[in-house]
Each structure stands twice: as C-alpha cells, then as structure tokens.
C-alpha atoms as a PDB file:
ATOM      1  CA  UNK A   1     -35.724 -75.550 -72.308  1.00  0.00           C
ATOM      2  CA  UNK A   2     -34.631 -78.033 -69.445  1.00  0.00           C
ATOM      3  CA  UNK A   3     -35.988 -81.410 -70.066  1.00  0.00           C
ATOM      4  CA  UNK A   4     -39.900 -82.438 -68.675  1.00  0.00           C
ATOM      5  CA  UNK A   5     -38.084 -84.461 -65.511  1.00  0.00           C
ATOM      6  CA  UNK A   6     -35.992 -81.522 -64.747  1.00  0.00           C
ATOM      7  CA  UNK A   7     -39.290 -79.657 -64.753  1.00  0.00           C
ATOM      8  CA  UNK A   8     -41.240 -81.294 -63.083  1.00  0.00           C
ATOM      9  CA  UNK A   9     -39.097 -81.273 -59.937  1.00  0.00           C
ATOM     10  CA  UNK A  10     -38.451 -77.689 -59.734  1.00  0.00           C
ATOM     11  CA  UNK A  11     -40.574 -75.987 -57.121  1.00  0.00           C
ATOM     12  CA  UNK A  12     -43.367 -73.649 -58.699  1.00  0.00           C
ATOM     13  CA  UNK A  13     -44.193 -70.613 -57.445  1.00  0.00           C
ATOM     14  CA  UNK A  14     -47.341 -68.912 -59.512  1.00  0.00           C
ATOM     15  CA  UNK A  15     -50.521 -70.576 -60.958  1.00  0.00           C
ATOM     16  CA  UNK A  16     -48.601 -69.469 -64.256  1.00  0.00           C
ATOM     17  CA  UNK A  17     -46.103 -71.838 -64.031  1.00  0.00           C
ATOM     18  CA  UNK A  18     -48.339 -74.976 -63.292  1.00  0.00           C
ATOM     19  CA  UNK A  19     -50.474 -74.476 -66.509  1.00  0.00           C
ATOM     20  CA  UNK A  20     -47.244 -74.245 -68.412  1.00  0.00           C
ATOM     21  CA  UNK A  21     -45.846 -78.002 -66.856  1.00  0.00           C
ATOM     22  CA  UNK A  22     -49.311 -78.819 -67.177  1.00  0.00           C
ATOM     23  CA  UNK A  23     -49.459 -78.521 -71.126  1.00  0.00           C
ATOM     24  CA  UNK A  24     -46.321 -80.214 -71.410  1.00  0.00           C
ATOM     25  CA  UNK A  25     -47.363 -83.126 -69.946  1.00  0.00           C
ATOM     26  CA  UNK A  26     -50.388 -83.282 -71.554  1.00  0.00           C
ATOM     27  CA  UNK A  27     -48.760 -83.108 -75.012  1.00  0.00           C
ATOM     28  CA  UNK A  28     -46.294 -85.443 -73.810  1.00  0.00           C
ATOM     29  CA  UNK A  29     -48.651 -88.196 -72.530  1.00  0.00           C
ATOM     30  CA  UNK A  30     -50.430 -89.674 -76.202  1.00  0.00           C
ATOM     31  CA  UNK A  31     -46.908 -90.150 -77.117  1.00  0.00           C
ATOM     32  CA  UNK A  32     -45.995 -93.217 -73.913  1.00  0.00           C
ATOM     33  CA  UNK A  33     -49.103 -94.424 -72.758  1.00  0.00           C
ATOM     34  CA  UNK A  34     -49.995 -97.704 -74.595  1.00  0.00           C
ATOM     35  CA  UNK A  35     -53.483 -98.880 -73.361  1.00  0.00           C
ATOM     36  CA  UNK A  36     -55.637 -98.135 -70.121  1.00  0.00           C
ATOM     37  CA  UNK A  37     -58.501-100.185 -68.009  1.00  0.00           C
ATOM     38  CA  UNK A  38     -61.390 -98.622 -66.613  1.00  0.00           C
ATOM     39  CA  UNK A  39     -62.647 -98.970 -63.108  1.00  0.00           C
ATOM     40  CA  UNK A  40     -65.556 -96.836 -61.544  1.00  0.00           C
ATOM     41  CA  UNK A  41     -64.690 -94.146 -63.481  1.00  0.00           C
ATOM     42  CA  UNK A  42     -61.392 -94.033 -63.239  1.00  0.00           C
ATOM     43  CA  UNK A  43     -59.082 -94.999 -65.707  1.00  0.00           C
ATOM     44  CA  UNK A  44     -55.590 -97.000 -65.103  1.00  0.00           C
ATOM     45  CA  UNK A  45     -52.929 -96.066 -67.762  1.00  0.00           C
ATOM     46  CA  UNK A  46     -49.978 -98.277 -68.695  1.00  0.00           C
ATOM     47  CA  UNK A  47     -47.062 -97.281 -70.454  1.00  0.00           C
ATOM     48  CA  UNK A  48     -44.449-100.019 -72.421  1.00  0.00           C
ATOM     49  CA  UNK A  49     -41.675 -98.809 -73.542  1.00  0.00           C
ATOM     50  CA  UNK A  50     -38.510-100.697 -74.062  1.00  0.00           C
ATOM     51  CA  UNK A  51     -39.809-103.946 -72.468  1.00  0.00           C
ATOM     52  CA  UNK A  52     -40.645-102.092 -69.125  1.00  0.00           C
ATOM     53  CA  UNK A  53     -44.442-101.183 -68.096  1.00  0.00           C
ATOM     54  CA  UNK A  54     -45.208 -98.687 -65.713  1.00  0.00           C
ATOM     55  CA  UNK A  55     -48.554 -97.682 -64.553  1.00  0.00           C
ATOM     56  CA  UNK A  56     -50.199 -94.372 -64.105  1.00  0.00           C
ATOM     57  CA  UNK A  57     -52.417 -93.584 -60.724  1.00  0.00           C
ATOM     58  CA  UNK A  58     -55.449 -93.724 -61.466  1.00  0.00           C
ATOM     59  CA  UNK A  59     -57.036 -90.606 -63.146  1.00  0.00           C
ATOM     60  CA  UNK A  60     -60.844 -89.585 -62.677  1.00  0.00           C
ATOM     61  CA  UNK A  61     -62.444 -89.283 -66.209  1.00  0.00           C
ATOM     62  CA  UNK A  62     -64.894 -86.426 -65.176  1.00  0.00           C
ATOM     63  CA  UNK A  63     -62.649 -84.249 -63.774  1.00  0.00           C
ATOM     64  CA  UNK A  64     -59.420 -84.652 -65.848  1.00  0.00           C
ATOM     65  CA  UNK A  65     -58.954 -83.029 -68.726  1.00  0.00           C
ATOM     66  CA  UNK A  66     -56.559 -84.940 -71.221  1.00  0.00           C
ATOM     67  CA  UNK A  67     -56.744 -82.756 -74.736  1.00  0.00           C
ATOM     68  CA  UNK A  68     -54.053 -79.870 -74.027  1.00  0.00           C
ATOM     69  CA  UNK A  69     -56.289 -77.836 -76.662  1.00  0.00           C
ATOM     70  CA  UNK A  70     -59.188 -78.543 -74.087  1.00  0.00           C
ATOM     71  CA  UNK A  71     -56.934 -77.418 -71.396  1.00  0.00           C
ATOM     72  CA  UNK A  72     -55.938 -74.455 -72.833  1.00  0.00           C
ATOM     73  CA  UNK A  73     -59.326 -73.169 -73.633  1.00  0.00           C
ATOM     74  CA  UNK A  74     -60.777 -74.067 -69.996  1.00  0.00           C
ATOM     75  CA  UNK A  75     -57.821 -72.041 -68.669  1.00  0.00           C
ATOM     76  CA  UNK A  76     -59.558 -69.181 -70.360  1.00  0.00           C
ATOM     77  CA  UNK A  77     -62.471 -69.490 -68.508  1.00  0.00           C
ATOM     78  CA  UNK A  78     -60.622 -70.564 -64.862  1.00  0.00           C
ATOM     79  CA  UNK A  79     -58.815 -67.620 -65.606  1.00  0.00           C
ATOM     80  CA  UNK A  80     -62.422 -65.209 -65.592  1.00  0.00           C
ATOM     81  CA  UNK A  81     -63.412 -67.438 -62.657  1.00  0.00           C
ATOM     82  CA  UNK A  82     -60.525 -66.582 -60.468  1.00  0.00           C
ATOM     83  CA  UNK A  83     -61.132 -62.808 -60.943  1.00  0.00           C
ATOM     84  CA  UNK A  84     -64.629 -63.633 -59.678  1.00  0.00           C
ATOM     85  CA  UNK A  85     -63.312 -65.182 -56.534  1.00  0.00           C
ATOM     86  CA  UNK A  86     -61.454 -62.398 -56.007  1.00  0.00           C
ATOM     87  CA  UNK A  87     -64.460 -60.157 -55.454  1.00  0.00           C
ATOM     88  CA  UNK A  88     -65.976 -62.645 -52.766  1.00  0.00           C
ATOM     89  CA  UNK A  89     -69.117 -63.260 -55.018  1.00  0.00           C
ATOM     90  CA  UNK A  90     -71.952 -66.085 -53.899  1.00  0.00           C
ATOM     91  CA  UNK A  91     -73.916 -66.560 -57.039  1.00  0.00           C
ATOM     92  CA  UNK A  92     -72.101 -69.887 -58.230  1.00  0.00           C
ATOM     93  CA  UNK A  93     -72.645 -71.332 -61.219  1.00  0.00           C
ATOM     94  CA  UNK A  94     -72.509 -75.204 -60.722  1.00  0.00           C
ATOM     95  CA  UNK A  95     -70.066 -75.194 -63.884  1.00  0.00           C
ATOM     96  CA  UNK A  96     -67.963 -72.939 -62.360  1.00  0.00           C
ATOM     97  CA  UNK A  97     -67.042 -75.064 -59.432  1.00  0.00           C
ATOM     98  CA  UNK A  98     -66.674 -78.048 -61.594  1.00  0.00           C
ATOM     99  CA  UNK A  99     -64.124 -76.295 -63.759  1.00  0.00           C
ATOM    100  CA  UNK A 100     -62.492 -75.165 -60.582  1.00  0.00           C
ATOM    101  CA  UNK A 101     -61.792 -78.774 -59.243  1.00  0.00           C
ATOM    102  CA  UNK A 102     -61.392 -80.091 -62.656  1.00  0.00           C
ATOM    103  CA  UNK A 103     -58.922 -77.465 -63.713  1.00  0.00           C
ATOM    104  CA  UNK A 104     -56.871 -77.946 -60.554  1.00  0.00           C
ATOM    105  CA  UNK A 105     -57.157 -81.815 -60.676  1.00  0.00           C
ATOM    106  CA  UNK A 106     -55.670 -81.844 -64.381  1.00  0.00           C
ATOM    107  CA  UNK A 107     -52.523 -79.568 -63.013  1.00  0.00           C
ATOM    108  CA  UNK A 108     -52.300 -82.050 -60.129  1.00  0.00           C
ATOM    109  CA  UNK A 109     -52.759 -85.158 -61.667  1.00  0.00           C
ATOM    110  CA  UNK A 110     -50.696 -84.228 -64.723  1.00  0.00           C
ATOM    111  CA  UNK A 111     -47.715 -84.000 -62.310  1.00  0.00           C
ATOM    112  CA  UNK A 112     -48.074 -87.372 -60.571  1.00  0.00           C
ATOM    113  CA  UNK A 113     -48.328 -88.776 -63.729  1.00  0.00           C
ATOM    114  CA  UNK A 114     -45.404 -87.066 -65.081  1.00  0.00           C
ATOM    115  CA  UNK A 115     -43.335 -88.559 -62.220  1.00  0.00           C
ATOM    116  CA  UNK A 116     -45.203 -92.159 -62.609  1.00  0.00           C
ATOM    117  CA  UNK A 117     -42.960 -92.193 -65.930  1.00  0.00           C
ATOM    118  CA  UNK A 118     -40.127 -90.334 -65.774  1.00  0.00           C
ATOM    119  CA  UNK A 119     -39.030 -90.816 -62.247  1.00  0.00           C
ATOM    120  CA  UNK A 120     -38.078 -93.116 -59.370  1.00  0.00           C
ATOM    121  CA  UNK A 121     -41.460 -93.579 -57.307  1.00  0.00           C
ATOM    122  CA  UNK A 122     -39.939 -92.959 -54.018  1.00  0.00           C
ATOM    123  CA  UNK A 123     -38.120 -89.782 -54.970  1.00  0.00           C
ATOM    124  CA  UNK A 124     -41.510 -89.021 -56.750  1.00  0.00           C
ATOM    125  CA  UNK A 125     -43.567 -88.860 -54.180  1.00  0.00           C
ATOM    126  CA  UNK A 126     -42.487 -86.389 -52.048  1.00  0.00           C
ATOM    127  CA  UNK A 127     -42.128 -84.265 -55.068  1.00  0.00           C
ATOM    128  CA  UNK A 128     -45.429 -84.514 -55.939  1.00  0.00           C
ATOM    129  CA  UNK A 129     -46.485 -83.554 -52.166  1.00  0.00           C
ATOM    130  CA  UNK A 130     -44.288 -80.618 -52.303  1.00  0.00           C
ATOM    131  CA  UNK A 131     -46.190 -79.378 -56.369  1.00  0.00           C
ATOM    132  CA  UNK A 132     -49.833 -80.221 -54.450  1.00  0.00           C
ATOM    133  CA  UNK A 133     -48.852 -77.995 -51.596  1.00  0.00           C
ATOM    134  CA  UNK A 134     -47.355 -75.105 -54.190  1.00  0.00           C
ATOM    135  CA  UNK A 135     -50.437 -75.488 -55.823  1.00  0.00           C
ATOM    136  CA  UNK A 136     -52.755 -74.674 -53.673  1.00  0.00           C
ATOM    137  CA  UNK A 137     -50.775 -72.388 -52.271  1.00  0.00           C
ATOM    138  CA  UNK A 138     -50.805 -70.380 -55.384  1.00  0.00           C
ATOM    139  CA  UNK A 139     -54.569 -70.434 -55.662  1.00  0.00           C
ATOM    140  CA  UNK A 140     -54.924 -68.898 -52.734  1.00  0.00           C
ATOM    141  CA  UNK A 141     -52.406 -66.555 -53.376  1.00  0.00           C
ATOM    142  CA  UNK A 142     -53.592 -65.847 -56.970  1.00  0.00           C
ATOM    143  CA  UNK A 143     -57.295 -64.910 -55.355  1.00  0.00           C
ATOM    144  CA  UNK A 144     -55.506 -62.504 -53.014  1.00  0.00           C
ATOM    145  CA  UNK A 145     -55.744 -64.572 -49.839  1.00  0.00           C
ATOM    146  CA  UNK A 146     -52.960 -63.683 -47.167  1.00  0.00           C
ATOM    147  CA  UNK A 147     -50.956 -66.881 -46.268  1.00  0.00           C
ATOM    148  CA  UNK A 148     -47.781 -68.327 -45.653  1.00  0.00           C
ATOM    149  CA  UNK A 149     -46.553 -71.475 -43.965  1.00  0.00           C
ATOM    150  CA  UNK A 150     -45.645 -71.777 -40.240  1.00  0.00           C
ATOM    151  CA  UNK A 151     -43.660 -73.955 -37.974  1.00  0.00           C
ATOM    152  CA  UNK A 152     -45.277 -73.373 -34.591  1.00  0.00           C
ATOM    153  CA  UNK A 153     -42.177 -73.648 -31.762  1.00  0.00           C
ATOM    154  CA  UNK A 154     -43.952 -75.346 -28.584  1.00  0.00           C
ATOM    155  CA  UNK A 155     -41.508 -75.610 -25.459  1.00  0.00           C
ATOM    156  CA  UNK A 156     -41.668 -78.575 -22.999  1.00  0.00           C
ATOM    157  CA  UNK A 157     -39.446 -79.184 -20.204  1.00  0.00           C
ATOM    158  CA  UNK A 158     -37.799 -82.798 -20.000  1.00  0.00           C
ATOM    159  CA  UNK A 159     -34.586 -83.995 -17.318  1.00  0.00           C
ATOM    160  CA  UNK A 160     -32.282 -82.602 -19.830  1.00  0.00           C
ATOM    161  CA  UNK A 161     -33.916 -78.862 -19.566  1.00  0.00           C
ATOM    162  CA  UNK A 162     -36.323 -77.030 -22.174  1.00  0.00           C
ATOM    163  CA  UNK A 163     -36.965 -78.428 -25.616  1.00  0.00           C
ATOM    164  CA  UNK A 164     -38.954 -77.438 -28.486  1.00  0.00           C
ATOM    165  CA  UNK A 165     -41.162 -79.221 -30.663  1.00  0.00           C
ATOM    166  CA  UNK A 166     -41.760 -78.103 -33.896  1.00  0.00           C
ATOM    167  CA  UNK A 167     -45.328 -78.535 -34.874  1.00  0.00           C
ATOM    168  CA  UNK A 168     -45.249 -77.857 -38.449  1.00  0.00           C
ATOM    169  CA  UNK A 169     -47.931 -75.853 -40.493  1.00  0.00           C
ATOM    170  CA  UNK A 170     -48.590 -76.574 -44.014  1.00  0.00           C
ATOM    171  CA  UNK A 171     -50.419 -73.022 -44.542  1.00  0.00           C
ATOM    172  CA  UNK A 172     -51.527 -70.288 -42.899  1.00  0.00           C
ATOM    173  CA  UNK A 173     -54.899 -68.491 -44.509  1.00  0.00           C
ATOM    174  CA  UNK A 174     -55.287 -65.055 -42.968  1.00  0.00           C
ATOM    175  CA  UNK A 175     -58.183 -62.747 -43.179  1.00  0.00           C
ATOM    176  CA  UNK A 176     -55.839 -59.975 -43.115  1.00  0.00           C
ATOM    177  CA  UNK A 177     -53.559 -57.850 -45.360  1.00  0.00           C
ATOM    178  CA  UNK A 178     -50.706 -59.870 -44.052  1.00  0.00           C
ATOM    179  CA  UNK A 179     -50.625 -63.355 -41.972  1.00  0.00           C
ATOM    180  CA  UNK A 180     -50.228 -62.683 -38.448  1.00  0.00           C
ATOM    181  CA  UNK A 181     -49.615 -65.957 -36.708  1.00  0.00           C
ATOM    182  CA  UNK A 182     -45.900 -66.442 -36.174  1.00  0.00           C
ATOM    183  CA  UNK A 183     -43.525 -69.308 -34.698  1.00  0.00           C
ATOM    184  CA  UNK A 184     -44.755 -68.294 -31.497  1.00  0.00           C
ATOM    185  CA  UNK A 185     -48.728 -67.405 -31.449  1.00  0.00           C
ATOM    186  CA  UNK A 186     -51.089 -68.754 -33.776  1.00  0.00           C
ATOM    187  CA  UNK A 187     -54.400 -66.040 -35.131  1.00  0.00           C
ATOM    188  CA  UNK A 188     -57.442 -66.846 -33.632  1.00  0.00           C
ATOM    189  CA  UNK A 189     -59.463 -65.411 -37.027  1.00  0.00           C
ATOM    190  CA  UNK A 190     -56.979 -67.196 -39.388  1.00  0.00           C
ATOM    191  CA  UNK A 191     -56.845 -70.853 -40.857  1.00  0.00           C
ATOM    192  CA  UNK A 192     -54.529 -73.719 -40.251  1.00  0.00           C
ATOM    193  CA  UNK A 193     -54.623 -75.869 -43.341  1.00  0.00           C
ATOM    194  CA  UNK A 194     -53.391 -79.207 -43.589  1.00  0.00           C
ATOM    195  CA  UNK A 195     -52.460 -79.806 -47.768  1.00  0.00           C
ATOM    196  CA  UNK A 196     -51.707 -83.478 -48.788  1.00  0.00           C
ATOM    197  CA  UNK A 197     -52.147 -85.535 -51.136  1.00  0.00           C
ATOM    198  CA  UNK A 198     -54.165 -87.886 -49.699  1.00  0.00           C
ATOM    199  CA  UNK A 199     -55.796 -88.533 -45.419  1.00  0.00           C
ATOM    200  CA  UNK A 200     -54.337 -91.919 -45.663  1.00  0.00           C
ATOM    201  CA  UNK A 201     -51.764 -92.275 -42.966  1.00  0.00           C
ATOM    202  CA  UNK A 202     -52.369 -88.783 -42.116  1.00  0.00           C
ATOM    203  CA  UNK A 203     -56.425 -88.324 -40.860  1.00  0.00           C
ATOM    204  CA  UNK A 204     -55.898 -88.589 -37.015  1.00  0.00           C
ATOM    205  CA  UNK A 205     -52.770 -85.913 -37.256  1.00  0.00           C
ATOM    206  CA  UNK A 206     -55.023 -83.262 -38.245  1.00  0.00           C
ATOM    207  CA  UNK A 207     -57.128 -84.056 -34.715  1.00  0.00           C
ATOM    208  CA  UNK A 208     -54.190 -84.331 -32.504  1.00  0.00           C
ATOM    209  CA  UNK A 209     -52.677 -81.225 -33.979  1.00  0.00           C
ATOM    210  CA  UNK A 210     -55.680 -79.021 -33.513  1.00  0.00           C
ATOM    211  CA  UNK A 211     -55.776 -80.549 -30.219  1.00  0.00           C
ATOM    212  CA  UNK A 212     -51.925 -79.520 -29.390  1.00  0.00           C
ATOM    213  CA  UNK A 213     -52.285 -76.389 -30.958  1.00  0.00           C
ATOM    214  CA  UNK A 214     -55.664 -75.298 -29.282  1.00  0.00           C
ATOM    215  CA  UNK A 215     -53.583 -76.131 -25.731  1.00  0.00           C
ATOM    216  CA  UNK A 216     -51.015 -74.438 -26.842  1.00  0.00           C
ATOM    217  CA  UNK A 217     -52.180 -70.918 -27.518  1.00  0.00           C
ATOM    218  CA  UNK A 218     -55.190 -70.968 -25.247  1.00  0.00           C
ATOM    219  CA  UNK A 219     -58.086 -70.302 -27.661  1.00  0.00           C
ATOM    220  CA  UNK A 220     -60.250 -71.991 -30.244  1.00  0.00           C
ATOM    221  CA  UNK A 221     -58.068 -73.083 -33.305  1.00  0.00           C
ATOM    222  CA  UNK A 222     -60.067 -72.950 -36.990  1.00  0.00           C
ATOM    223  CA  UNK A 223     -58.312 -76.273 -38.453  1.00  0.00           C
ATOM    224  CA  UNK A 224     -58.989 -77.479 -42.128  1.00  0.00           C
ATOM    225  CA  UNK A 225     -57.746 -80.177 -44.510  1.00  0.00           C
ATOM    226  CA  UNK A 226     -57.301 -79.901 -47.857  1.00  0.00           C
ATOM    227  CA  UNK A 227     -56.703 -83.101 -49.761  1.00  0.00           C
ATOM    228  CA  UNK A 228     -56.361 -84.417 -54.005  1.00  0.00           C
ATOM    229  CA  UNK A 229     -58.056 -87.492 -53.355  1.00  0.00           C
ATOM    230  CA  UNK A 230     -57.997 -91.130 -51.175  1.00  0.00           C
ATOM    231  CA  UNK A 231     -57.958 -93.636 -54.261  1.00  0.00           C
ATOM    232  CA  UNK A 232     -54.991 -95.631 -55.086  1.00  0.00           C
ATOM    233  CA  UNK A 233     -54.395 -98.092 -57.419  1.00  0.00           C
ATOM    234  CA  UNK A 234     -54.760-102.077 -56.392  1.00  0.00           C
ATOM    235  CA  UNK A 235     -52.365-104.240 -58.517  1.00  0.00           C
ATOM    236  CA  UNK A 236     -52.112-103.364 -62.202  1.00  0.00           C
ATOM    237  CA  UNK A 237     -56.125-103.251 -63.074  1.00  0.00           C
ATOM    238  CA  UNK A 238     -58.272-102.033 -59.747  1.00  0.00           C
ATOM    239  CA  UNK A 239     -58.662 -99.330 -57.632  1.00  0.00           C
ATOM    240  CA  UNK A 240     -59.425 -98.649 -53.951  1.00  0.00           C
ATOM    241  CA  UNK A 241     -60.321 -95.901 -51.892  1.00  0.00           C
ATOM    242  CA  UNK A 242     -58.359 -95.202 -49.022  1.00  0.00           C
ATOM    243  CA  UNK A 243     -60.613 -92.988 -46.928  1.00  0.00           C
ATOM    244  CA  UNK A 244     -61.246 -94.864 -43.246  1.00  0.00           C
ATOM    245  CA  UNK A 245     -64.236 -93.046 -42.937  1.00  0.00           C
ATOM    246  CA  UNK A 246     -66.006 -94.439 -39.727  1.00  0.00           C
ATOM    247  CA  UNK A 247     -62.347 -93.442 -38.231  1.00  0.00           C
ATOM    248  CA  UNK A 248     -62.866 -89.822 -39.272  1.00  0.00           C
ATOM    249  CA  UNK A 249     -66.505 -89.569 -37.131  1.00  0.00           C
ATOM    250  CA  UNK A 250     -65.220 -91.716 -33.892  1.00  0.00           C
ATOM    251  CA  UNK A 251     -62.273 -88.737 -34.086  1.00  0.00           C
ATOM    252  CA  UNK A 252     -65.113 -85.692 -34.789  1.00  0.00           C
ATOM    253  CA  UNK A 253     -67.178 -87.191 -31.848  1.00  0.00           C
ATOM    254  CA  UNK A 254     -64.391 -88.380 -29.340  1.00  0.00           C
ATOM    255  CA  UNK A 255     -61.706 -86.045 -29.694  1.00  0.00           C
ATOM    256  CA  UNK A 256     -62.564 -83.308 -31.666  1.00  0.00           C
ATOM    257  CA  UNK A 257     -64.319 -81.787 -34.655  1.00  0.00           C
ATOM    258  CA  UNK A 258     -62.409 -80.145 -37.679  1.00  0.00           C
ATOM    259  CA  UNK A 259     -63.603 -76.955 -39.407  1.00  0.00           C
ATOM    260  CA  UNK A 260     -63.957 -79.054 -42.947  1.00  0.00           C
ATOM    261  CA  UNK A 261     -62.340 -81.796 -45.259  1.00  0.00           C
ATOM    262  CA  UNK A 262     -61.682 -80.659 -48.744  1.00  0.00           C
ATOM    263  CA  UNK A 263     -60.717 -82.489 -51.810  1.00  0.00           C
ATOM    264  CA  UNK A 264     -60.427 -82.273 -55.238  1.00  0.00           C
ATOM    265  CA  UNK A 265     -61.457 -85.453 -56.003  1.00  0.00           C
ATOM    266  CA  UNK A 266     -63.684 -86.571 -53.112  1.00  0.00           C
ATOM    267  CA  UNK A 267     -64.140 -90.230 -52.689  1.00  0.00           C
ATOM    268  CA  UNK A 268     -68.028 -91.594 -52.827  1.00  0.00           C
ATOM    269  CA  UNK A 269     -68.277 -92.149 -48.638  1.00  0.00           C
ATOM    270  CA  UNK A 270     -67.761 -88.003 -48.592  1.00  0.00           C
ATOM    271  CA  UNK A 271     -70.456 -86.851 -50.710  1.00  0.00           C
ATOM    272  CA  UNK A 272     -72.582 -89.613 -48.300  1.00  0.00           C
ATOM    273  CA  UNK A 273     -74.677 -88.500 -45.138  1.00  0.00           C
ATOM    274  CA  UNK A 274     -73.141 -88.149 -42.687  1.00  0.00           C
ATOM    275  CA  UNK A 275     -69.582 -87.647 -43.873  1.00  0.00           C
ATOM    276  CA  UNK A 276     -70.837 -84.524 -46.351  1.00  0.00           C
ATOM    277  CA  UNK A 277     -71.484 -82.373 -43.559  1.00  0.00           C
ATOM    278  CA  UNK A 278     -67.501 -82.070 -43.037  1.00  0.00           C
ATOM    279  CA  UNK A 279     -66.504 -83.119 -46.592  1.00  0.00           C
ATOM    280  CA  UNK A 280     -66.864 -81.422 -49.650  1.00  0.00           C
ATOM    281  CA  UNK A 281     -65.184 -80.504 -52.974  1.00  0.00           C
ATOM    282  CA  UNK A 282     -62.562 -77.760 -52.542  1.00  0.00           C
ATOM    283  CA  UNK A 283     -64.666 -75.263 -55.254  1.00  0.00           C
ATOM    284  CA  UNK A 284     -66.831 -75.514 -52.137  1.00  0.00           C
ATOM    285  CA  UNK A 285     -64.083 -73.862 -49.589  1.00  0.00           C
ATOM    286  CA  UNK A 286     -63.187 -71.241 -52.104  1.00  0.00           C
ATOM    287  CA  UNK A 287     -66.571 -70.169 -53.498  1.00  0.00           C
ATOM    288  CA  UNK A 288     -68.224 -70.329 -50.167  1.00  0.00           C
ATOM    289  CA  UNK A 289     -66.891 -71.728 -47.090  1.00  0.00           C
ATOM    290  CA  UNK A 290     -63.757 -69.501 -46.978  1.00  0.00           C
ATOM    291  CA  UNK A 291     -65.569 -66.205 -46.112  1.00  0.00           C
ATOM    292  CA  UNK A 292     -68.146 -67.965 -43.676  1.00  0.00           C
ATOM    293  CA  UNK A 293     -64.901 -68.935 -41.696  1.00  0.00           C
ATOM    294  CA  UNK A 294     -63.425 -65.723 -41.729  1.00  0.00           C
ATOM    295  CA  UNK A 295     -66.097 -64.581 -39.914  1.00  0.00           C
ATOM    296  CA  UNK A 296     -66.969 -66.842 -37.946  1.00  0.00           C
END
C-alpha cells in the first residue's frame, strides 16, 4: 500500500475511493494530534511532533465525524441515501440531509487535514482544491447526474489578429443522458458550477463569468457555486469567517443574480435573511434544488 502522503495526492475518481482515504486518515489522526482549542464550534487541532507544531484548519464539531467506526457505519446509511437521490424523491428526512453534508464534510475535511500534516502547505492547497472538485464531482456522478468539465473557447480580435480566451468551467451538470455543452456552445437547460473550496478571493468571478458567458452564447446562463466552507483559522487559537457577505448582495443587485450558493459548511451570515434566499447547505441542491433547475 503506497504511503498516506502518496495517497492523498493521487487524483480520485469514484465516491469509493474517498471513503477509503477517508478511513485512513481518520485512523491515522488520534495517533499525531496532541491537544485542540475550541472556538464557536469549531475545534483547532495541533500536532507536536519532533519539536515542530503544526495546526489543523479548523474542523466543525457537528458535522465532522472523527470515530472511523462512526464513519464506517454512517457510510451505510449515505450509501441507502444516495440510491434515494437517485430516484429524484422529495420526502426528506431532516437527518438525511445532515448525514449528507456531514458525510461529505468528513471526506473533505479529512483530506485538508491530511495535507495540514504531512505536506508542504503551498503544494497542499491546490491538492486539496483539485480532491474537493473530484469529490463532488463523484457525487454527482454516483447519483447518475450527466456532467463533465468544460473550458469554454471565447474569440476576441486584438492588433495582433484573433485570440481566444479560455473561460474555464469547473463542471458541467446536464439534464441529459450525456452533457451537451462543448468548448464552443454552452446548454441553455444545463448547469455551470463553480466548485471551490472556499468564495474568498473568488465571489465576484462567479458574477463576471455568468456575465461573459451569458454574452457569449446569447441566452440566459443557469450559474451555481458550490463551496466547503468560508472559515479559516486566525493565528494558532481563533477562527474567522471569510464570507464578504454585503459584497455578495451589491453583486446580486448591481450586476447580476446567481442561481444559488452552496456549501457544506455554511457560515452563520448564510443561514441569515437575506443571504438564505441564495445560500444554503449543499443536501439542499441535491435533495431539492437540482430538479427545480432542471426545469426551470
């Protein structure tokens, strides 16, 4: 078996495979982590070994799951709930979409704490971009959900002749058997999804793209984000959230307004009036929201 670094960097393709790196890291954490401090509800893990300390992002107590026994059995249950979502049902249990976010928060957050530990932070964090957008592009699959990622080719004309911009697309959701957008022409009926880690940095390119993109192909553009959470840690025993959420309304009144903000872990200003109206957990988009967009 290669070690847990190795693992942990090597792209996953199936839902499968993230459990697996999942319970690994889980049974590997007890073993490092020396103490933690708690901050509105989220806990801040340290780790001493040799002399050196390293800290853990912090890690929501209600939604992560730290026994890999736990894990394992809540799997069992995911497991039924996935074949559920495959059959487009909308009698929810409210345990059901907590175990949803909760399941996929633990795969998540097991990773970037994997990589808090074992690896060089700024080597680790695109890695842990690139598991978060496998991830949820392997629910999605898993549920039966067409989709692929796109890099949409938009030509412009400039002194030196025609260029092309590449305005990429992290995923594709299609209503259909197969996605039909391509490089060139972008679905009216299907998604473009926006999967990061986090909006910080990143909010206002979701509103400029939809804006490109809507110019571009010459129709209305269904645009989503889908994000783990906005809450970083602030030196070695606080936490802040990183969601500029007055930002996000000047851009839905002013320039243009998103089909929904998801997030695993939302932070407290999205469950608030009126940022809840566009922001909810992502049990929300796959329970619910996904089929009202399809056909819409």
């Amino acid at each position: 078996m290669i070690s847990l670094s190795q693992d942990l960097q090597e792209k996953k393709n199936s839902l499968a495979e993230f459990e697996s790196i999942t319970v690994r890291v889980l049974e590997y954490l007890p073993n490092v982590l020396s103490e933690f401090k708690v901050k509105n509800g989220y806990k801040i893990h340290s780790s001493q070994i040799a002399g050196t300390i390293k800290y853990v992002r912090p890690i929501n107590q209600r939604l992560f799951i730290y026994s890999p026994e736990d894990f394992k059995t809540k799997l069992n249950d995911f497991r039924t709930v996935i074949e559920k979502l495959k059959t487009k049902h909308d009698d929810w249990e409210c345990w059901e979409k907590e175990l949803i976010d909760s399941v996929l928060y633990t795969i998540q957050q097991s990773i970037g704490a994997g990589f808090d530990l074992l690896a060089n932070p700024n080597s680790a964090r695109k890695h842990v971009g690139n598991r978060f957008e496998e991830l949820i592009k392997a629910i999605f699959t898993e549920i039966g959900i067409a989709n692929k990622r796109t890099v949409l080719q938009i030509p412009y004309k400039t002194d030196e002749g025609e260029k092309t911009y590449k305005c990429e697309n992290d995923l594709i959701l299609s209503p259909y058997s197969k996605v039909k957008s391509t490089g060139k022409h972008l679905d009216e009926h299907e998604i473009v999804v926006s999967v990061k880690t986090t909006s910080k940095d990143r909010m206002g390119k979701m509103f400029i793209d939809k804006i490109l993109l809507e110019r571009f192909v010459e129709h209305d553009q269904k645009v989503i984000g889908i994000f783990l959470n906005d809450v970083q840690r602030k030196e070695n025993n606080n936490i802040s959230f990183t969601l500029v959420s007055g930002l996000f309304m000047v851009y839905s009144k002013f320039l243009t307004e998103l089909e929904g903000v998801y997030y695993l872990d939302p932070p407290p200003n999205a469950l608030k009036e009126p940022f809840n109206k566009y922001m909810k957990p992502f049990s929300e988009l796959v329970t619910k929201d996904l089929w009202k967009l399809f056909s819409s």
